[in-house]
C-alpha atoms as a PDB file:
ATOM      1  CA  UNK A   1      75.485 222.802  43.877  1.00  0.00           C
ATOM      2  CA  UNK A   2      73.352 223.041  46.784  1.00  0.00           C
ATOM      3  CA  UNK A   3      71.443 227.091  47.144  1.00  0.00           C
ATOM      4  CA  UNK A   4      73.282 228.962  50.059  1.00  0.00           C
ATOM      5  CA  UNK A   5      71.017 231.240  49.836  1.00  0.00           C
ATOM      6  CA  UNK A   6      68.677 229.090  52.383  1.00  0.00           C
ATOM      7  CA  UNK A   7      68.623 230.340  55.980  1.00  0.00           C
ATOM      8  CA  UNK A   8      66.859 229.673  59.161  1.00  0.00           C
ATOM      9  CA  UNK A   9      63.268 231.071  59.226  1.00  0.00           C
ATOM     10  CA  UNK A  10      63.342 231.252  55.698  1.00  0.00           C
ATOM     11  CA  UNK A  11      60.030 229.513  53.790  1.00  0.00           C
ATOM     12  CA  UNK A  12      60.645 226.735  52.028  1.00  0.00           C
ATOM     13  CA  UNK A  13      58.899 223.729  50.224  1.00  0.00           C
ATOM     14  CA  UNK A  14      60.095 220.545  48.902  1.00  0.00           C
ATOM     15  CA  UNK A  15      60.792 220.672  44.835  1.00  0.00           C
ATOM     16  CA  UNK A  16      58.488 217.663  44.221  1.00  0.00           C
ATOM     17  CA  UNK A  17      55.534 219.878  46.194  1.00  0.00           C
ATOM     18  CA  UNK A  18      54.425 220.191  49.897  1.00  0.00           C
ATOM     19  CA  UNK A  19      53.332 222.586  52.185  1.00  0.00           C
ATOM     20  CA  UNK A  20      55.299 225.704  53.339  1.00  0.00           C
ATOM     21  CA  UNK A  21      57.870 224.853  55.531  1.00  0.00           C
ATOM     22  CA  UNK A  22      60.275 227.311  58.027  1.00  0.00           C
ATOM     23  CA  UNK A  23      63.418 225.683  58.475  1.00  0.00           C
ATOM     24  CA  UNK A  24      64.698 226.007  61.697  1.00  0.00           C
ATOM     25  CA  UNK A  25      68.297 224.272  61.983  1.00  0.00           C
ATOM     26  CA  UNK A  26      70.284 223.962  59.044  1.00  0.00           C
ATOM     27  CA  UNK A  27      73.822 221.227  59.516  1.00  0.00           C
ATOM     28  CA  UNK A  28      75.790 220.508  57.002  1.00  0.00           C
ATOM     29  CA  UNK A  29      74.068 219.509  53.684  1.00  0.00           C
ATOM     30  CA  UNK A  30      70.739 219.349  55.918  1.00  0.00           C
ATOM     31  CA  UNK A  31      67.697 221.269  56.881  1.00  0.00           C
ATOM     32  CA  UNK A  32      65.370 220.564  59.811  1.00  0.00           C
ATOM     33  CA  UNK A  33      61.583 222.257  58.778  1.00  0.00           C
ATOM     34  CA  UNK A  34      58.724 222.645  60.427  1.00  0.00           C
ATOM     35  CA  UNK A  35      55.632 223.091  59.083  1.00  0.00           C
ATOM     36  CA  UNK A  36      51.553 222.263  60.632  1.00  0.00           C
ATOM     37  CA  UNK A  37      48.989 219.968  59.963  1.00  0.00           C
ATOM     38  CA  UNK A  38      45.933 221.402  60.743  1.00  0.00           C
ATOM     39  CA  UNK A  39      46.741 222.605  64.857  1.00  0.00           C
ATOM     40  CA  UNK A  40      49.355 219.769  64.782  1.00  0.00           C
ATOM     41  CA  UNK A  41      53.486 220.680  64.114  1.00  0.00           C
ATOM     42  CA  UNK A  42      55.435 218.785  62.484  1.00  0.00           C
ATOM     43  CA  UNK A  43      58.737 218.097  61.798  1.00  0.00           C
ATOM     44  CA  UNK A  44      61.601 216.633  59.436  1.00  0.00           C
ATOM     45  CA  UNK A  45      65.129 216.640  58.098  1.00  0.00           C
ATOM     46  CA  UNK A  46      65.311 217.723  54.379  1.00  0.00           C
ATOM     47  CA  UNK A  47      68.656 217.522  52.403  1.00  0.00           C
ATOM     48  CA  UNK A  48      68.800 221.433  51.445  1.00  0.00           C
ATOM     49  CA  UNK A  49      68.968 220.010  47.873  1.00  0.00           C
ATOM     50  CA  UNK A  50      65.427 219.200  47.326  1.00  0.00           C
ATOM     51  CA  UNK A  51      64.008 221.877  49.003  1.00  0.00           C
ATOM     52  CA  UNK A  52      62.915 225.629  46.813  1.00  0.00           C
ATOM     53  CA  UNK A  53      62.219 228.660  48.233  1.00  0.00           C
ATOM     54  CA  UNK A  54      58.563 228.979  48.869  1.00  0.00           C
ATOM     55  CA  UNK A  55      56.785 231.223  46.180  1.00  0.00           C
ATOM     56  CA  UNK A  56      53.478 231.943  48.337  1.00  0.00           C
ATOM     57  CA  UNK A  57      49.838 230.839  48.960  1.00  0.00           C
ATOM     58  CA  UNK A  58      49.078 231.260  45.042  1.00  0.00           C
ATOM     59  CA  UNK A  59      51.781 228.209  44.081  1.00  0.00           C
ATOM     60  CA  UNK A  60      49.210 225.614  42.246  1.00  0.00           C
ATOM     61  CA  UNK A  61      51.899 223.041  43.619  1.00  0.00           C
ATOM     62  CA  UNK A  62      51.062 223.586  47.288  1.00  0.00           C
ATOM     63  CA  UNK A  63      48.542 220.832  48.345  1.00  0.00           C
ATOM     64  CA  UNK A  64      45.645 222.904  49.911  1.00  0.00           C
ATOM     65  CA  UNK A  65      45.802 220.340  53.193  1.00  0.00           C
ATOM     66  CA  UNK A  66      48.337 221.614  55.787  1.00  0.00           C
ATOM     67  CA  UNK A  67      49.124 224.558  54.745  1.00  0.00           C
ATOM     68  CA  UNK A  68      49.156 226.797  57.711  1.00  0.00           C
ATOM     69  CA  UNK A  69      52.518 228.697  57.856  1.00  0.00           C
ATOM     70  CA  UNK A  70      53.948 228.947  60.705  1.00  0.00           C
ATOM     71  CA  UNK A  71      54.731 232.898  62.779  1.00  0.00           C
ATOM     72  CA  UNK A  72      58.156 232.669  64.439  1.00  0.00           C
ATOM     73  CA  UNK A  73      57.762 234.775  67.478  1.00  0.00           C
END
């Protein structure tokens, strides 16, 4: 059962490990996240189940690369 508890602008990352990610649209069984590179954003489609909420800058499973999170204005 996929989490409904996920929401646009909420922090997420993938389960396998990434960096923090904001989704942004959410369709069906679907998220589209954004996250940054350095300066540069990027972008993907995620199915909602392999994504986890994000638990923070502490999380040894967060790559220290790319990590910036992103401020929603």
């Amino acid at each position: 059962m996929v989490d409904q508890q996920f929401k646009v602008g909420v922090e997420v990352q993938l389960k396998s490990g990434s960096p923090t990610m904001v989704i942004d649209h959410i369709l069906n069984d679907r998220a589209t996240c954004v996250w940054f590179d350095g300066t540069k954003q990027c972008q993907g489609v995620f199915a909602l189940a392999t994504l986890r909420h994000a638990t923070g800058d502490d999380d040894p499973n967060t790559p220290a690369v790319g990590t910036a999170r992103m401020h929603r204005g």
